[in-house]
Protein backbone atom coordinates (compact mmCIF):
# COMPACT_ATOMS: atom_id res chain seq x y z
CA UNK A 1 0.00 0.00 0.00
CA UNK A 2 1.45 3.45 -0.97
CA UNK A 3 -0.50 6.41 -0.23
CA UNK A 4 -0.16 8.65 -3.41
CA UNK A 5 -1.68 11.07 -5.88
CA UNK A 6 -4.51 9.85 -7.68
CA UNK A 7 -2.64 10.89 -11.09
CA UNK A 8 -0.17 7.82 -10.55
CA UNK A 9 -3.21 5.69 -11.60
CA UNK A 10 -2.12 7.32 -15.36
CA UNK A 11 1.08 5.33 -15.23
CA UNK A 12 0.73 2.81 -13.00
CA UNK A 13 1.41 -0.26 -14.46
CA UNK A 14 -1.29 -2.93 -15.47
CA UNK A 15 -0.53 -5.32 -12.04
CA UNK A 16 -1.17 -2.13 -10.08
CA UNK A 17 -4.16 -1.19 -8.62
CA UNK A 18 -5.26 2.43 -7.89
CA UNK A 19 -7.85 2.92 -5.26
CA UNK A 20 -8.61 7.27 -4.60
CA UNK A 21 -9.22 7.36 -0.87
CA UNK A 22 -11.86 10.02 -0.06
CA UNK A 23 -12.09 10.35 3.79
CA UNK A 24 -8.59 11.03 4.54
CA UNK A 25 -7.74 14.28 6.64
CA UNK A 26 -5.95 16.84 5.20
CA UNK A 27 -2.06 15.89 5.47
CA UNK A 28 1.12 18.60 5.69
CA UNK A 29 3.80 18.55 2.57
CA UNK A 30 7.40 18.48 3.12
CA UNK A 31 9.84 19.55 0.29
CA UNK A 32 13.28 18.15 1.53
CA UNK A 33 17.15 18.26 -0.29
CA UNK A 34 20.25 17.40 0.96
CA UNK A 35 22.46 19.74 2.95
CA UNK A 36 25.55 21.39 0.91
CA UNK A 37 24.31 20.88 -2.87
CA UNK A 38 23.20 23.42 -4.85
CA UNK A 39 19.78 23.02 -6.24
CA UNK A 40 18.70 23.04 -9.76
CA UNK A 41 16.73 26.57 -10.74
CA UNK A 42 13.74 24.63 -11.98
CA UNK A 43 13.86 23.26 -8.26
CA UNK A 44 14.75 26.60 -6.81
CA UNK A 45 11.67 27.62 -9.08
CA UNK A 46 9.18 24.97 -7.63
CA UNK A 47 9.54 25.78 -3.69
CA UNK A 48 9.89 29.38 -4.29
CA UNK A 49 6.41 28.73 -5.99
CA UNK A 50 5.00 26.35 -3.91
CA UNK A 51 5.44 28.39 -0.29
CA UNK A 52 4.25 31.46 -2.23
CA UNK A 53 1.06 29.48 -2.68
CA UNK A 54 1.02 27.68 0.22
CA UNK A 55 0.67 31.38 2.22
CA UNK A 56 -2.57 31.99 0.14
């Protein structure tokens, strides 16, 4: 069992099953990188994004 996005059932392969749960609280999101490497500016990109939306 993997808890997921519901968009994995586009790729998962044919032996997996793909079951959206509906009743599941609300969970928190954690974007994590390892210490002393520089990141990639389409990843610098997606968190500066992501907490700018996140504060809406």
């Amino acid at each position: 069992m993997h808890i997921s996005l519901l968009s994995l059932a586009d790729i998962a392969p044919p032996g997996i099953r793909v079951v959206p749960l509906h009743d599941l609280p609300p969970a928190p999101v954690t974007v994590a990188w390892r210490r002393g490497r520089e990141l990639p500016e389409h990843i610098r990109k997606f968190i500066t994004t992501a907490e700018a939306e996140a504060s809406r």
